[in-house]
Protein backbone atom coordinates (compact mmCIF):
# COMPACT_ATOMS: atom_id res chain seq x y z
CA UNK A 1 -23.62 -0.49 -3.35
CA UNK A 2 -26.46 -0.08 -5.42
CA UNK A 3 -26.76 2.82 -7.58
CA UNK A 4 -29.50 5.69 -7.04
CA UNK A 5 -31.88 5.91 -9.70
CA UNK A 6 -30.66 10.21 -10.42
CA UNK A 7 -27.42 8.18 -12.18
CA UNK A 8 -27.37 6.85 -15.66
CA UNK A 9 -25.27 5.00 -18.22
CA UNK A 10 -25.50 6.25 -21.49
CA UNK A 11 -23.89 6.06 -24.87
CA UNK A 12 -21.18 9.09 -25.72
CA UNK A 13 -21.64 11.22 -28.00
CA UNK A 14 -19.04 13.91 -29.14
CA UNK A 15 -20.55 16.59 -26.60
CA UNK A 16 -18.82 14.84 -24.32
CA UNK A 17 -15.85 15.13 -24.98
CA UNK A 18 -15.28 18.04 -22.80
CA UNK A 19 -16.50 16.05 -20.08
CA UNK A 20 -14.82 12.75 -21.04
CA UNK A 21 -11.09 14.72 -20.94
CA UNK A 22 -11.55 16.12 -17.48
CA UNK A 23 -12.22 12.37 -15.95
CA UNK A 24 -9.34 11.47 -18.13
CA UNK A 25 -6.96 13.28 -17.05
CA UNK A 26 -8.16 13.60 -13.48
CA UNK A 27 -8.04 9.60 -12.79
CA UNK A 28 -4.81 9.70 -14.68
CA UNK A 29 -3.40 12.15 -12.11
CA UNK A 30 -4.60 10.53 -9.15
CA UNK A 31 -4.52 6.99 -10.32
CA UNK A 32 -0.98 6.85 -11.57
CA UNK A 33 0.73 9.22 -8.48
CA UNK A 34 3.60 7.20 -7.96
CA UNK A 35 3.52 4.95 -10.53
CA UNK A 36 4.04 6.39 -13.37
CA UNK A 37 6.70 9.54 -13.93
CA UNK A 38 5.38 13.08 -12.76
CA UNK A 39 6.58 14.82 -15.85
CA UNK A 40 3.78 12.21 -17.70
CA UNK A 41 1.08 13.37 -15.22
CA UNK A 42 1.77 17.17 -15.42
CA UNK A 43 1.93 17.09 -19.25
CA UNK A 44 -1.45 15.84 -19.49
CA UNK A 45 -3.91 18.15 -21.05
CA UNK A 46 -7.38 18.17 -21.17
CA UNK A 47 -7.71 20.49 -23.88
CA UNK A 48 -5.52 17.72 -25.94
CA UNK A 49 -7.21 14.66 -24.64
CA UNK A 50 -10.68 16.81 -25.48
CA UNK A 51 -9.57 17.18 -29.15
CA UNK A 52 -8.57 13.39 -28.71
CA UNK A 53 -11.99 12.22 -27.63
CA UNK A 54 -13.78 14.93 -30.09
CA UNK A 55 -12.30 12.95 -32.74
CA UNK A 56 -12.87 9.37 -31.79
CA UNK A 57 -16.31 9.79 -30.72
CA UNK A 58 -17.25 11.81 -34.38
CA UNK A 59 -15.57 8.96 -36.50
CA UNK A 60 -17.33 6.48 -38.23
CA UNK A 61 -14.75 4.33 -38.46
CA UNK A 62 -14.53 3.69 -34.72
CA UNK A 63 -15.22 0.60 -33.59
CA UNK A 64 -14.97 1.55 -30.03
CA UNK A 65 -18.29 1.33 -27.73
CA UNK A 66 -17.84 4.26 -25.68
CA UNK A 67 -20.41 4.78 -22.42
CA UNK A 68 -21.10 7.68 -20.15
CA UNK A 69 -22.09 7.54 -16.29
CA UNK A 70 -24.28 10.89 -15.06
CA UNK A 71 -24.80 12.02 -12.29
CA UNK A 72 -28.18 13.30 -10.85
CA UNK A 73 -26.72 17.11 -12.56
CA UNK A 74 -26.39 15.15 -15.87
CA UNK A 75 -22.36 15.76 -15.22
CA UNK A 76 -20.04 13.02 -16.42
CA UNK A 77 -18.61 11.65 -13.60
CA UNK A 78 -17.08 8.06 -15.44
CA UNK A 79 -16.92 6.64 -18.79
CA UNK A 80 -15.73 3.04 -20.25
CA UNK A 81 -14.40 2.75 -24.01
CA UNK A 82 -14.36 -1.19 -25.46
CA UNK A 83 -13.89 -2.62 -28.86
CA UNK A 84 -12.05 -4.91 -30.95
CA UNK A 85 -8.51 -5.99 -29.20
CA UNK A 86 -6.24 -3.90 -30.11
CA UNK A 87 -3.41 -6.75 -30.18
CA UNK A 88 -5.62 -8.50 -33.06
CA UNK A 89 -5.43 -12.09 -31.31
CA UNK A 90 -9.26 -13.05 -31.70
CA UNK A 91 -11.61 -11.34 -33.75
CA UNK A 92 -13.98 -12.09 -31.35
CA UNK A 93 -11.83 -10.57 -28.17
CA UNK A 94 -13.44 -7.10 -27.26
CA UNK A 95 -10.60 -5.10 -24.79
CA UNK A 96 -11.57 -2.49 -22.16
CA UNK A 97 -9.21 0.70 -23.57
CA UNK A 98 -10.27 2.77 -20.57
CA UNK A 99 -12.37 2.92 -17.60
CA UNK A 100 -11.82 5.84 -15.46
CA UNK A 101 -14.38 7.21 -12.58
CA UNK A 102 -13.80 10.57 -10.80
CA UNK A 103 -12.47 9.45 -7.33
CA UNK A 104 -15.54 10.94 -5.09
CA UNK A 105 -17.39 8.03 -6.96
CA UNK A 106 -15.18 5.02 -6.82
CA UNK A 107 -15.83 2.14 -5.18
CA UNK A 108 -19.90 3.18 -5.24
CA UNK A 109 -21.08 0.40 -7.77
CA UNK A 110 -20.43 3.26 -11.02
CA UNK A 111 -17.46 0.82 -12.96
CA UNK A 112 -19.13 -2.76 -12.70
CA UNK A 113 -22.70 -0.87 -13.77
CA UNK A 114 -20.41 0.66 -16.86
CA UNK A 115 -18.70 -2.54 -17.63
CA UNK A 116 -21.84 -4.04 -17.26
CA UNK A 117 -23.13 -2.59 -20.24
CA UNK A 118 -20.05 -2.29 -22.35
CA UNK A 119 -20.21 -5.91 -21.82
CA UNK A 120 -23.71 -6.02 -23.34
CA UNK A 121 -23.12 -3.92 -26.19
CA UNK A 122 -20.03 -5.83 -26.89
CA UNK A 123 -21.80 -9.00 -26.65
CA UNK A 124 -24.30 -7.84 -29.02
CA UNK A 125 -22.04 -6.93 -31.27
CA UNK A 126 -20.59 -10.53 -31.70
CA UNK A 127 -17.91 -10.39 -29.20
CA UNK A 128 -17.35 -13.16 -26.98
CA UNK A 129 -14.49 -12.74 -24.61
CA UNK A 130 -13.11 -9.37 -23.18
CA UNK A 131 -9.89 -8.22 -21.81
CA UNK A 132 -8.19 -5.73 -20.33
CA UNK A 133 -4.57 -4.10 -19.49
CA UNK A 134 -3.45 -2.77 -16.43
CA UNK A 135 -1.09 -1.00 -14.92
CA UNK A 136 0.63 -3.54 -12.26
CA UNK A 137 0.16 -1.18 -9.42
CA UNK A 138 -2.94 -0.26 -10.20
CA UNK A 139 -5.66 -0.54 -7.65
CA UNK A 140 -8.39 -1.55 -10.15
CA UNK A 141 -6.52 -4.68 -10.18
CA UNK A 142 -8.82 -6.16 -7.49
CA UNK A 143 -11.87 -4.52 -9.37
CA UNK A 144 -11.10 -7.09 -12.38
CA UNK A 145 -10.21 -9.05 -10.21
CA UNK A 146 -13.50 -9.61 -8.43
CA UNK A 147 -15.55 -9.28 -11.66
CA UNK A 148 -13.95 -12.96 -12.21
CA UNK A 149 -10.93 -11.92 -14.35
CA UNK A 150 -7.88 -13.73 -14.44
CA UNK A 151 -4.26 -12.81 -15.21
CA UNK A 152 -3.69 -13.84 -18.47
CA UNK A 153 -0.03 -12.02 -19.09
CA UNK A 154 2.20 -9.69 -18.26
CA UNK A 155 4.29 -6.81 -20.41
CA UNK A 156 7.15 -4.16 -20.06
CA UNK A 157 6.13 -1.20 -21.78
CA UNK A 158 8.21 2.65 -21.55
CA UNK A 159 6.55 5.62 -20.52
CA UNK A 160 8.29 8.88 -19.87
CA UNK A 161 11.36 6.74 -20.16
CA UNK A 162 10.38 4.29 -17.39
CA UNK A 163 9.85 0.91 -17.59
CA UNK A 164 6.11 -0.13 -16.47
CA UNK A 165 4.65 -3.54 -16.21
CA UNK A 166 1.09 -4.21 -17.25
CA UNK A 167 -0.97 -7.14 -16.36
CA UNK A 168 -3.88 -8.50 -18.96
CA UNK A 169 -6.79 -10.03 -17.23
CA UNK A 170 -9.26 -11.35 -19.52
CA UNK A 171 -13.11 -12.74 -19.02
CA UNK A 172 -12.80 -15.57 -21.72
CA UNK A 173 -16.69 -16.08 -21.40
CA UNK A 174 -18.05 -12.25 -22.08
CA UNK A 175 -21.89 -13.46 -20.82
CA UNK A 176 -20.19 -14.25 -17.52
CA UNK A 177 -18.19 -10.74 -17.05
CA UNK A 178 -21.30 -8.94 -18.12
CA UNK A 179 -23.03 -11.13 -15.12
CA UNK A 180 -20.12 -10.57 -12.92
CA UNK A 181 -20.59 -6.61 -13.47
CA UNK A 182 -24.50 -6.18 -13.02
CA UNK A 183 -24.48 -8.37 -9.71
CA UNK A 184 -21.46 -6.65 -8.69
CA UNK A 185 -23.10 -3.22 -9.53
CA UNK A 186 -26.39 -3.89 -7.15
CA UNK A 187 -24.22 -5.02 -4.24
């Protein structure tokens, strides 16, 4: 679905990290339902992950690229942070740390056009590839999925003393994700 021209894709800026938090830990919540313990999801604070994002976004040793999408109100209603992978395999490997959309605007076109240009600043900045992890029953599996990604590995990791799998999907031509996003952003 192509998006209306009242939304935009910014970069973030440590205003918004008010804004960032609530998305945050509102995906989290409804995202993870099921899959991840309760006693995570209820724990979650958006006055912590605020403070969190407040910090990131006003360091200047962050390497992250971290995007906003508005809506026509200029309210946050998604973001996307990339950088450097965080495993250190390839200098040149950007990683997706987190793209979460509020749900009333999934599935409307709002994560390819933010991956889109993550993809675009990353590529700018010298990256080549990208990758990202996912929960394995996560349904932004098939998003990644139909951007062209492939499964490149799997991982056991705890959380709230559960074991979780992640899958790592991974564009190893960045020009071609960033493609993959902006068509898949217009459909």
């Amino acid at each position: 679905m192509a998006l209306s021209i009242d939304f935009r894709v910014r970069k973030a800026s440590p205003v918004d990290a008010s804004a960032i938090a609530r998305v945050y830990v509102s995906s989290w919540r409804s995202t993870y339902r099921g899959l991840l313990p309760d006693t995570i999801l209820r724990a979650m604070s958006e006055v912590r992950e605020t403070l969190f994002w407040w910090t990131a976004l006003c360091s200047q040793r962050n390497q992250a690229v971290t995007l906003v999408v508005e809506d026509q109100d200029s309210q946050v209603i998604g973001f996307i942070s990339a950088g450097p992978e965080r495993a250190g395999g390839s200098p040149r490997r950007a990683e997706v740390y987190t793209l979460y959309l509020l749900d009333a605007f999934q599935r409307r076109g709002f994560g390819a056009r933010l991956m889109s240009a993550a993809a675009d600043r990353l590529q700018g900045l010298g990256f080549a590839s990208l990758m990202v992890w996912v929960l394995a029953g996560n349904p932004a599996r098939a998003f990644y999925e139909r951007l062209g990604a492939q499964k490149v590995a799997t991982r056991t990791i705890r959380m709230g003393g559960r074991a979780v799998q992640e899958i790592a999907f991974a564009w190893p031509d960045l020009a071609f994700a960033r493609a993959a996003a902006a068509r898949d952003s217009h459909q």
